[in-house]
Protein backbone atom coordinates (compact mmCIF):
# COMPACT_ATOMS: atom_id res chain seq x y z
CA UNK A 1 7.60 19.37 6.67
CA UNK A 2 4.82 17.61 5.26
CA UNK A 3 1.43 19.78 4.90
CA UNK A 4 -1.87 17.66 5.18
CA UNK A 5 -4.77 19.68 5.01
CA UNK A 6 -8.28 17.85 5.38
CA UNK A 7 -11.27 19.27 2.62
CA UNK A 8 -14.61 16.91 3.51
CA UNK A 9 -15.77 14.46 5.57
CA UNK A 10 -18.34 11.82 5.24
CA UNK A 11 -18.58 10.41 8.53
CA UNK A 12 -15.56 8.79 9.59
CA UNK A 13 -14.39 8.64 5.69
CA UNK A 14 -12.41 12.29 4.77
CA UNK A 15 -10.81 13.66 1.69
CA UNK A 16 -7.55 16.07 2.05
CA UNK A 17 -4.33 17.14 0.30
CA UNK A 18 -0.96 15.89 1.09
CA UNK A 19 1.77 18.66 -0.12
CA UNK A 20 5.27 16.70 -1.17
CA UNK A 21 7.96 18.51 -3.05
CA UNK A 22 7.09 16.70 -5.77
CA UNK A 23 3.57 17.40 -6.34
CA UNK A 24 0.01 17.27 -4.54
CA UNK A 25 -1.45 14.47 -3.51
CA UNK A 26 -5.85 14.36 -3.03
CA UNK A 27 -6.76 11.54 -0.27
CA UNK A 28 -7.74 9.02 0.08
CA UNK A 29 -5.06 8.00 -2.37
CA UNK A 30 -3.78 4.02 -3.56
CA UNK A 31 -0.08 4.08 -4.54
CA UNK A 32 0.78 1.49 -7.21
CA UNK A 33 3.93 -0.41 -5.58
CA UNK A 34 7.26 -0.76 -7.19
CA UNK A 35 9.09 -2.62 -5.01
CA UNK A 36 12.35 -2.54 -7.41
CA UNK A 37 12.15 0.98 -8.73
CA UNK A 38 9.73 -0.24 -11.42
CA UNK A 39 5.88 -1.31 -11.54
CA UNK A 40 6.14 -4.61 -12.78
CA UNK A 41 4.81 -4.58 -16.76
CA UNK A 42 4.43 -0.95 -16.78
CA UNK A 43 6.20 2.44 -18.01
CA UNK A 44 6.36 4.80 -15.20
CA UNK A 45 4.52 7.53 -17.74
CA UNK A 46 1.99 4.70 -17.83
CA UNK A 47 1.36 4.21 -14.28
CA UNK A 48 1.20 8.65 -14.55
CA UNK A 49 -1.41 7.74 -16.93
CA UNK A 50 -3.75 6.20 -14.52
CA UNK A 51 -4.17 8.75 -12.44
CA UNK A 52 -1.32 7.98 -9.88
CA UNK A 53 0.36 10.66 -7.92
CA UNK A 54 2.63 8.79 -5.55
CA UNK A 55 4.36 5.03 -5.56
CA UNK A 56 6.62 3.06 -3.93
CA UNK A 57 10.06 1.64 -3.72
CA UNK A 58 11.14 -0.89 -1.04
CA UNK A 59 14.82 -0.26 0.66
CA UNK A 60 15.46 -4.21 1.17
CA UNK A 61 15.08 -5.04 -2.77
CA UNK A 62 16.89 -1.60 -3.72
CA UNK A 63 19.60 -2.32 -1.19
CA UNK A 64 20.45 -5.89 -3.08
CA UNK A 65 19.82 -4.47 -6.87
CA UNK A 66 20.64 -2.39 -8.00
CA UNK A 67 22.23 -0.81 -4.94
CA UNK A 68 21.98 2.36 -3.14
CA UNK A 69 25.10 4.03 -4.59
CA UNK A 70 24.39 3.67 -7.73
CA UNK A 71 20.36 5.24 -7.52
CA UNK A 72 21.98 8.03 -5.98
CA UNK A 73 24.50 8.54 -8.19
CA UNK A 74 22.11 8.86 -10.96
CA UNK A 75 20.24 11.73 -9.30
CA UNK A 76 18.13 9.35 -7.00
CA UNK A 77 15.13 7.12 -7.68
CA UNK A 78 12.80 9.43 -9.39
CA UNK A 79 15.13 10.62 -12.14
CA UNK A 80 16.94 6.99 -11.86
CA UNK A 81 13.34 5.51 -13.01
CA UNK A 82 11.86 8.20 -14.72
CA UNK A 83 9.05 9.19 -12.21
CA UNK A 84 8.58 12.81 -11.31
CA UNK A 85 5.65 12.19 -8.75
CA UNK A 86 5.99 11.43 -5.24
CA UNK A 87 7.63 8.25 -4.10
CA UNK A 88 7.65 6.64 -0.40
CA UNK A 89 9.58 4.06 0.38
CA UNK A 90 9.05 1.08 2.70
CA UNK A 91 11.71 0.95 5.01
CA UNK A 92 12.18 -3.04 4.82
CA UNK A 93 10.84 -4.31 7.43
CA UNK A 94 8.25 -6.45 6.35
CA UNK A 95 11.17 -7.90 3.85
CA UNK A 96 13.62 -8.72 6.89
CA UNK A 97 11.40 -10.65 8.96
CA UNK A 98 10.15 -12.93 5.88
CA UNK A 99 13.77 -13.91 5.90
CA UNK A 100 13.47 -16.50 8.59
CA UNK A 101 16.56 -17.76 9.38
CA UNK A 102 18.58 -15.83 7.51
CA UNK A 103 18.37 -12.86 9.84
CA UNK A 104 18.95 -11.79 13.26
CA UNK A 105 16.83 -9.04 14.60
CA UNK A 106 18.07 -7.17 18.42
CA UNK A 107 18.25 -3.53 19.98
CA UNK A 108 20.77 -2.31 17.54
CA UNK A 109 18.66 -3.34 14.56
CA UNK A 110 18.75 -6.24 11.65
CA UNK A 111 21.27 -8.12 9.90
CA UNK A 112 20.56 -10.27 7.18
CA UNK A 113 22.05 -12.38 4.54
CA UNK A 114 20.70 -11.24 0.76
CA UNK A 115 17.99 -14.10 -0.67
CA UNK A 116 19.50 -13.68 -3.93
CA UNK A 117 23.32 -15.09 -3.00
CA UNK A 118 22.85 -16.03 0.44
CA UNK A 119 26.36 -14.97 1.55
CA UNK A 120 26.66 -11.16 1.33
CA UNK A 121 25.95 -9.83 4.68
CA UNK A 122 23.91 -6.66 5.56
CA UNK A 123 23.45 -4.81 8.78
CA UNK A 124 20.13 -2.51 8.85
CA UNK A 125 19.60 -0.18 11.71
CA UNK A 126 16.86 2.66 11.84
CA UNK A 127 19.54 5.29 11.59
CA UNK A 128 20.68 3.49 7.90
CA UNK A 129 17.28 2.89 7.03
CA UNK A 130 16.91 6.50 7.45
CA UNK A 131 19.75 7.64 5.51
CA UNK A 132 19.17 4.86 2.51
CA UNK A 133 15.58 6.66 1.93
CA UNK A 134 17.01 10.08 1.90
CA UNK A 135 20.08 8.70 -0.28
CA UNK A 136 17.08 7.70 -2.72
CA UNK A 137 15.54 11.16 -2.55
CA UNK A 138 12.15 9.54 -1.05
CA UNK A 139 9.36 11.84 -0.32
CA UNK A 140 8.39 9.82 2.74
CA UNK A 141 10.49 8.03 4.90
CA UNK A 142 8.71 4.78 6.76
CA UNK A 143 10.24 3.89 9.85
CA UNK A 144 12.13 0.61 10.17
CA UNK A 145 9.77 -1.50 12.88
CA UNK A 146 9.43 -5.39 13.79
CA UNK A 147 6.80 -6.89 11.80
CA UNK A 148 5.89 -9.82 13.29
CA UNK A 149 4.66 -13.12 12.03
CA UNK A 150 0.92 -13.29 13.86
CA UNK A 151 -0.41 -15.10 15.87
CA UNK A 152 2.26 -14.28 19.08
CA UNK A 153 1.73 -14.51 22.30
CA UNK A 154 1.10 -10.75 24.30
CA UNK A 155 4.31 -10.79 25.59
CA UNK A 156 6.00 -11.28 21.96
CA UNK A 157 3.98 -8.75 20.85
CA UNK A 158 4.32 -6.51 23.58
CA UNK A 159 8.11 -6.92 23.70
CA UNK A 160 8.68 -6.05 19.82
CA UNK A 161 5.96 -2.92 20.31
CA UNK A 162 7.82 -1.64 22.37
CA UNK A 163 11.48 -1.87 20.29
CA UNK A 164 9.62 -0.48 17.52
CA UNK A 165 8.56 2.29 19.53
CA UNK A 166 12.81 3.03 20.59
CA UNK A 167 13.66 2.32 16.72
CA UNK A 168 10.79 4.98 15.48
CA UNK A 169 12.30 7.23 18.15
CA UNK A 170 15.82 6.68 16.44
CA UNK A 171 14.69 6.86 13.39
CA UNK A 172 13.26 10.27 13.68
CA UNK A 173 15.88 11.90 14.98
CA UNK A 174 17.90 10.59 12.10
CA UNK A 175 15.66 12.16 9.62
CA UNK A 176 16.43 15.26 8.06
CA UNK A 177 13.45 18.02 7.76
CA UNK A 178 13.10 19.96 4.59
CA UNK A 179 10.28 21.07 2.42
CA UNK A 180 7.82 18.44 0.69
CA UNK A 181 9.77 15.65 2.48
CA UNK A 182 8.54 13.32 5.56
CA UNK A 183 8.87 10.81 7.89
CA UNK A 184 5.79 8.51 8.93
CA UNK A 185 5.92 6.14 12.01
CA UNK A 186 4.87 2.69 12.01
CA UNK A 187 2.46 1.69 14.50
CA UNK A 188 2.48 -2.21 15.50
CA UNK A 189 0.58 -4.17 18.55
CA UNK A 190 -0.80 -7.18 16.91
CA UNK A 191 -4.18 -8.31 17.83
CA UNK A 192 -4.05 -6.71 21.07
CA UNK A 193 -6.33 -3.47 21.52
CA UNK A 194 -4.28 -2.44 24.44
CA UNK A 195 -1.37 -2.68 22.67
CA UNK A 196 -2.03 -1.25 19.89
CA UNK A 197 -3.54 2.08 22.38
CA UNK A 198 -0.64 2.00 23.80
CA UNK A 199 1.73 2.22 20.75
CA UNK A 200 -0.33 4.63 19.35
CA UNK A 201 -0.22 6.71 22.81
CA UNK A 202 4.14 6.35 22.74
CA UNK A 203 4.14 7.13 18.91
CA UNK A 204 1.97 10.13 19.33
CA UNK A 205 4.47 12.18 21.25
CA UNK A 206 6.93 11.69 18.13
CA UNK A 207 5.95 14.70 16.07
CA UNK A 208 6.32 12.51 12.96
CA UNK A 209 4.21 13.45 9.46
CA UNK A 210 1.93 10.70 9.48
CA UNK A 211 1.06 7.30 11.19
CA UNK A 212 0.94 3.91 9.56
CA UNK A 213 -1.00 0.98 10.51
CA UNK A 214 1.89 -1.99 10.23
CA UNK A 215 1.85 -5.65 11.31
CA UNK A 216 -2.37 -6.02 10.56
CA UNK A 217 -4.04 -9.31 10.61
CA UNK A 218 -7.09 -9.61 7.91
CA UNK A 219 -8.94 -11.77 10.44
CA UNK A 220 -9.66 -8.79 12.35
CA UNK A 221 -8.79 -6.07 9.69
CA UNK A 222 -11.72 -3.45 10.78
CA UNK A 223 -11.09 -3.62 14.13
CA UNK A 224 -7.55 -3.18 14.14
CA UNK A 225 -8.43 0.29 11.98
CA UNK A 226 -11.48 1.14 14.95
CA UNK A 227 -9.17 0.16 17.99
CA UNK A 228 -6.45 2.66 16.10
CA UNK A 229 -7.50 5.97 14.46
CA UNK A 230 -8.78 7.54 18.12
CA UNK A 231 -5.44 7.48 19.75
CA UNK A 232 -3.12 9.19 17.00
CA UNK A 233 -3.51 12.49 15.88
CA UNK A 234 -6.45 13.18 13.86
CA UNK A 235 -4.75 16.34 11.57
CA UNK A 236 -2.38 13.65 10.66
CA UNK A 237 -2.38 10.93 7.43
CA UNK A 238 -3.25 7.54 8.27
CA UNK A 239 -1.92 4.56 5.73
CA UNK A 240 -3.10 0.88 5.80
CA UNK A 241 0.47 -0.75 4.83
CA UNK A 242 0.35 -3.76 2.25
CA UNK A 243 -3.42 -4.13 2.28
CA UNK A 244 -6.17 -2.91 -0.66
CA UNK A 245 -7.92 -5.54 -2.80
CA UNK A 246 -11.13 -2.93 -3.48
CA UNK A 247 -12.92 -4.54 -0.70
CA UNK A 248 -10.63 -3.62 1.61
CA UNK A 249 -10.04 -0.10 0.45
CA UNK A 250 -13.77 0.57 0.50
CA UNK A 251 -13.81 -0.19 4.10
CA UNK A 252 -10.90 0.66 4.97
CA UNK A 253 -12.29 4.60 3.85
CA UNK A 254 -15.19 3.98 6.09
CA UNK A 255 -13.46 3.52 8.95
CA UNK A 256 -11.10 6.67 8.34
CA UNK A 257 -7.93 5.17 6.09
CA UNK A 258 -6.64 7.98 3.80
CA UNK A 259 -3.71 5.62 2.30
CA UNK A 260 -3.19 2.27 0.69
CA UNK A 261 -0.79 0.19 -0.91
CA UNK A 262 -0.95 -3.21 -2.25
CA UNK A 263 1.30 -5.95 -4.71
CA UNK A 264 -2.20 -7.39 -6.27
CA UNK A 265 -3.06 -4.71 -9.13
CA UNK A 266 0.34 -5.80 -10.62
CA UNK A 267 0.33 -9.30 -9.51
CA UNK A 268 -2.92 -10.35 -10.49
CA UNK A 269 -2.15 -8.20 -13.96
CA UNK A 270 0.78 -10.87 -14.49
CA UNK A 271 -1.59 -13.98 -13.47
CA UNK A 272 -4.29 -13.60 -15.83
CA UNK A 273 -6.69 -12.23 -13.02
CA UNK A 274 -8.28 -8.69 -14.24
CA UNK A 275 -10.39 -6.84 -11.58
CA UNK A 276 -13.90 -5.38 -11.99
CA UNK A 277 -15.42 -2.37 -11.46
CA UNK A 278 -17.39 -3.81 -8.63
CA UNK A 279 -15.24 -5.10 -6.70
CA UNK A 280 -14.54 -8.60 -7.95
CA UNK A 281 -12.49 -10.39 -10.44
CA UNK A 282 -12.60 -12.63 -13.85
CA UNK A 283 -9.41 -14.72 -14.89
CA UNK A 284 -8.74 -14.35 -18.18
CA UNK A 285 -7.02 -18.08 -18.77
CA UNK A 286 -10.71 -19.68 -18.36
CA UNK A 287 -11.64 -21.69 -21.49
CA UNK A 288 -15.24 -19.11 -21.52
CA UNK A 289 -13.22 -16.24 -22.62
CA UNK A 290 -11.66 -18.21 -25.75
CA UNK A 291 -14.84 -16.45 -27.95
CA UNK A 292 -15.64 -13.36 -25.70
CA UNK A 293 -15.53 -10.38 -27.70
CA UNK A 294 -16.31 -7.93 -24.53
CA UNK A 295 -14.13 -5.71 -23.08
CA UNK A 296 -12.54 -6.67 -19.77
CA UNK A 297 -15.18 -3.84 -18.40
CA UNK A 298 -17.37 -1.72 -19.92
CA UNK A 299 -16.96 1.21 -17.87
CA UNK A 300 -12.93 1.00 -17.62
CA UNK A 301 -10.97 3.41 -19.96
CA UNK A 302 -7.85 1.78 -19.74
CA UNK A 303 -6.21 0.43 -23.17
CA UNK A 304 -6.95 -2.85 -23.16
CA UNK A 305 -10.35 -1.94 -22.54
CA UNK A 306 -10.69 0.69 -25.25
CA UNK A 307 -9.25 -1.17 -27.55
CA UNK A 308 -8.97 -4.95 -27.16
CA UNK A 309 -11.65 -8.12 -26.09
CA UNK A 310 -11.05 -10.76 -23.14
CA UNK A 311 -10.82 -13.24 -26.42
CA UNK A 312 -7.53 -11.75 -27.85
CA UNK A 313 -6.23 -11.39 -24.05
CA UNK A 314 -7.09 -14.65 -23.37
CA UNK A 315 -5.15 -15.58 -26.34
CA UNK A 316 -2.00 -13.54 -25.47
CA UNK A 317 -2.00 -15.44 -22.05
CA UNK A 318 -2.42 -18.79 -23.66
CA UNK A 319 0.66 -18.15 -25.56
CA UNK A 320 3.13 -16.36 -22.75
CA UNK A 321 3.01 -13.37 -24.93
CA UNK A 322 4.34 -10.58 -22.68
CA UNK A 323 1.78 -8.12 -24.16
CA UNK A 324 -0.81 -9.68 -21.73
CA UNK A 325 0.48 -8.93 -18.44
CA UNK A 326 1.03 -5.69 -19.53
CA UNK A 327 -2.19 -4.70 -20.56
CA UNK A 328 -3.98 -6.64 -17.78
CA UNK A 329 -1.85 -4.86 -15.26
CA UNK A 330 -2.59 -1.52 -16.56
CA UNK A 331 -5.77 -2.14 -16.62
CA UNK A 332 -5.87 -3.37 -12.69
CA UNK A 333 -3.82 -0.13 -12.01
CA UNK A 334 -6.46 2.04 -13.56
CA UNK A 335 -9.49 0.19 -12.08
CA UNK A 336 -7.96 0.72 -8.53
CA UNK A 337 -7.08 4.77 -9.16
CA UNK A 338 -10.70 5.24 -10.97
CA UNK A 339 -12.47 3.62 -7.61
CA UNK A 340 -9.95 5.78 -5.80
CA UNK A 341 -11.67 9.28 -7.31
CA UNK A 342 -15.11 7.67 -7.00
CA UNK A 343 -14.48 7.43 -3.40
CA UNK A 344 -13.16 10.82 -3.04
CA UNK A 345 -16.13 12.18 -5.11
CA UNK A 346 -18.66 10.21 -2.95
CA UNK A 347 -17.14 11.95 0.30
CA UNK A 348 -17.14 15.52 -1.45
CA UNK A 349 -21.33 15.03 -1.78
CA UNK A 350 -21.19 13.60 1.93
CA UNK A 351 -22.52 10.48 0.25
CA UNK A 352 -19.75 8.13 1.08
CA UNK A 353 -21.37 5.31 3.70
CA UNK A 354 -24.16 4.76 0.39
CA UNK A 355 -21.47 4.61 -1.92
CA UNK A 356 -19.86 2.18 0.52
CA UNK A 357 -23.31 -0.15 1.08
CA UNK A 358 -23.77 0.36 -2.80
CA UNK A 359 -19.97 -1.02 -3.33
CA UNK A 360 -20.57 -4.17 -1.14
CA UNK A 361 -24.26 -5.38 -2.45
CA UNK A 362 -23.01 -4.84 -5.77
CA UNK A 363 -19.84 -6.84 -5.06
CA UNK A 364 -22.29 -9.61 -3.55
CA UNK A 365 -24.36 -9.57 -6.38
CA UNK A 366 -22.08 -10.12 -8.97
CA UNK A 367 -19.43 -12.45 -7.30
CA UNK A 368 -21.40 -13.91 -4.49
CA UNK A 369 -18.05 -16.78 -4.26
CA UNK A 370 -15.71 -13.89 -4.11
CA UNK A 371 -17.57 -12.43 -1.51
CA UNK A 372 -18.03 -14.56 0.50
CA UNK A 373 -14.34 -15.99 0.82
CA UNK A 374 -12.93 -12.69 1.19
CA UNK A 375 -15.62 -10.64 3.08
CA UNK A 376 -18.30 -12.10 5.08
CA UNK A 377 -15.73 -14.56 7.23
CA UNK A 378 -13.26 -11.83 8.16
CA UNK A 379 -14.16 -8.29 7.48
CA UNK A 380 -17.34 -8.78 10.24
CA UNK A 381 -17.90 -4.93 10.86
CA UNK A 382 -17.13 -3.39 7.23
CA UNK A 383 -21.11 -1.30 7.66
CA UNK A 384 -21.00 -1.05 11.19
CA UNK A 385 -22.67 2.49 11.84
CA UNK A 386 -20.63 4.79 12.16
């Protein structure tokens, strides 16, 4: 019950509306992640600020803390955190299998000991997965899959595809279809283009509101995407789970992503680490911004940009003073949602693979290092014509 209209196109790279019951939604789109009902260092009216329409909680961490019952006693996550926008939530996953040995993963589903006691005992299955996310009022369900740790052999892989595929099928029918509210399915395969055709070929007989690229290795990122987006329905939304420094959400565009995700905005906001407009990044602890009275970027209008230099941030870092993470991250957030409406722009004026070239020797140019350790040896077909 989802409605995902597409506006433009710009070869492979598109801009549409996603319709949610709690607001609109113009693709391609980045949705700031908070994992724990929160974006870490920032008020949710903040993160509004910004320019965000839609973030994330995680069902693992909200399972453990503060616990399902109690979100939905309050009126469920958005009113429980203040956030009247769209939220999807990750159905945990990811989470479960970076447990290791503290949980055991078959047919019926997952059941884990909690990180943060290691004693209490839960059991996850898609149909609970299902219900926790409608419990917390999310606007789209994820499915709960198998991520596995890569590289596996094709059997491995093949063998978790395929339970996947039965838990998605589960899953679905577990969901419960109702206006602005939907259900995406998680498509996994590895490294393995036949897999991965093959998921995508089981998954697209499962009606579901959108399709998710799970379980992607950044060696061969681009691919992945190109040996994807042909075999699952092309009226549908397609999201790039847990991946998006800029780089990768440039490309990621070009090759026909409408949605990302990603930790790092926030993360590198609470390390010192600002991003730049083009694409790379400065770290605010060096000793050279002790005396720099610049802005973080001249062409961000986030806060700490407006209003403060990289010398007094520097100086709140040097001294653990909690007023630096917070205006880094904000900052971060911003510089990720104004890229996201350049992007959409660019595809509007059918402009979007020189916007893309522009991106990348401009990235180059500026932070030739950067570039080079997080581009050139992986990403090996971000301009490929398309």
């Amino acid at each position: 019950m989802l409605h995902f209209e597409i506006n433009k196109r710009s070869g492979k790279a598109r801009t549409g509306i996603l319709k949610t019951a709690h607001g609109d939604i113009e693709t391609p789109v980045f949705m700031p992640v908070g994992t724990d009902g929160t974006v870490k260092a920032m008020r949710p009216e903040d993160v509004s600020k910004t320019g965000a329409k839609i973030l994330l909680g995680n069902v693992y961490h909200l399972m453990l803390q503060p616990g399902i019952d109690l979100i939905e006693s309050m009126g469920g996550l958005h009113k429980f955190m203040n956030w009247n926008k769209a939220i999807l939530t990750d159905s945990g996953g990811f989470q479960v299998m970076s447990l290791g040995p503290l949980r055991e993963i078959d047919e019926h589903g997952v059941k884990f000991r909690s990180h943060l006691d290691n004693n209490t005992i839960y059991d996850l299955t898609p149909e609970k997965s299902v219900e926790i996310q409608h419990s917390l009022d999310s606007n789209i369900t994820m499915t709960l899959d198998e991520c596995l740790e890569l590289p596996a052999s094709i059997d491995t892989i093949k063998k978790s595809m395929h339970m996947s595929v039965r838990w998605a099928e589960r899953s679905y029918k577990r969901f419960i279809d109702r206006p602005g509210y939907g259900i995406f399915g998680i498509l996994q395969g590895g490294d393995n283009w036949t897999l991965r055709e093959e998921c995508c070929r089981l998954m697209s007989d499962i009606p579901f509101d959108g399709y998710a690229l799970g379980g992607v290795w950044l060696n061969v990122l681009f691919e992945t995407i190109d040996h994807t987006i042909p075999f699952i329905p092309e009226d549908k939304p397609r999201y790039l789970m847990g991946i998006g420094i800029p780089a990768d959400i440039v490309g990621g565009v070009l090759h026909g992503i409408d949605m990302f995700d990603c930790v790092l905005p926030s993360r590198y906001g609470r390390t010192a680490q600002a991003f730049l407009k083009h694409g790379g990044t400065i770290n605010l602890r060096k000793g050279s911004m002790k005396e720099d009275s610049r802005p973080i970027d001249e062409g961000c209008s986030c806060p700490a940009c407006r209003k403060y230099s990289r010398s007094f941030i520097h100086s709140l870092f040097k001294e653990n003073e909690i007023l630096g993470a917070m205006l880094l991250t904000w900052h971060n957030q911003q510089i990720y949602q104004d890229l996201m409406k350049d992007i959409r722009e660019a595809i509007s004026s059918g402009v979007y693979d020189d916007f893309a070239k522009e991106f990348f020797n401009t990235f180059k140019k500026n932070s030739p290092i950067e570039y080079e350790k997080f581009i050139s040896p992986t990403r090996t077909i971000i301009l490929k014509k398309n």
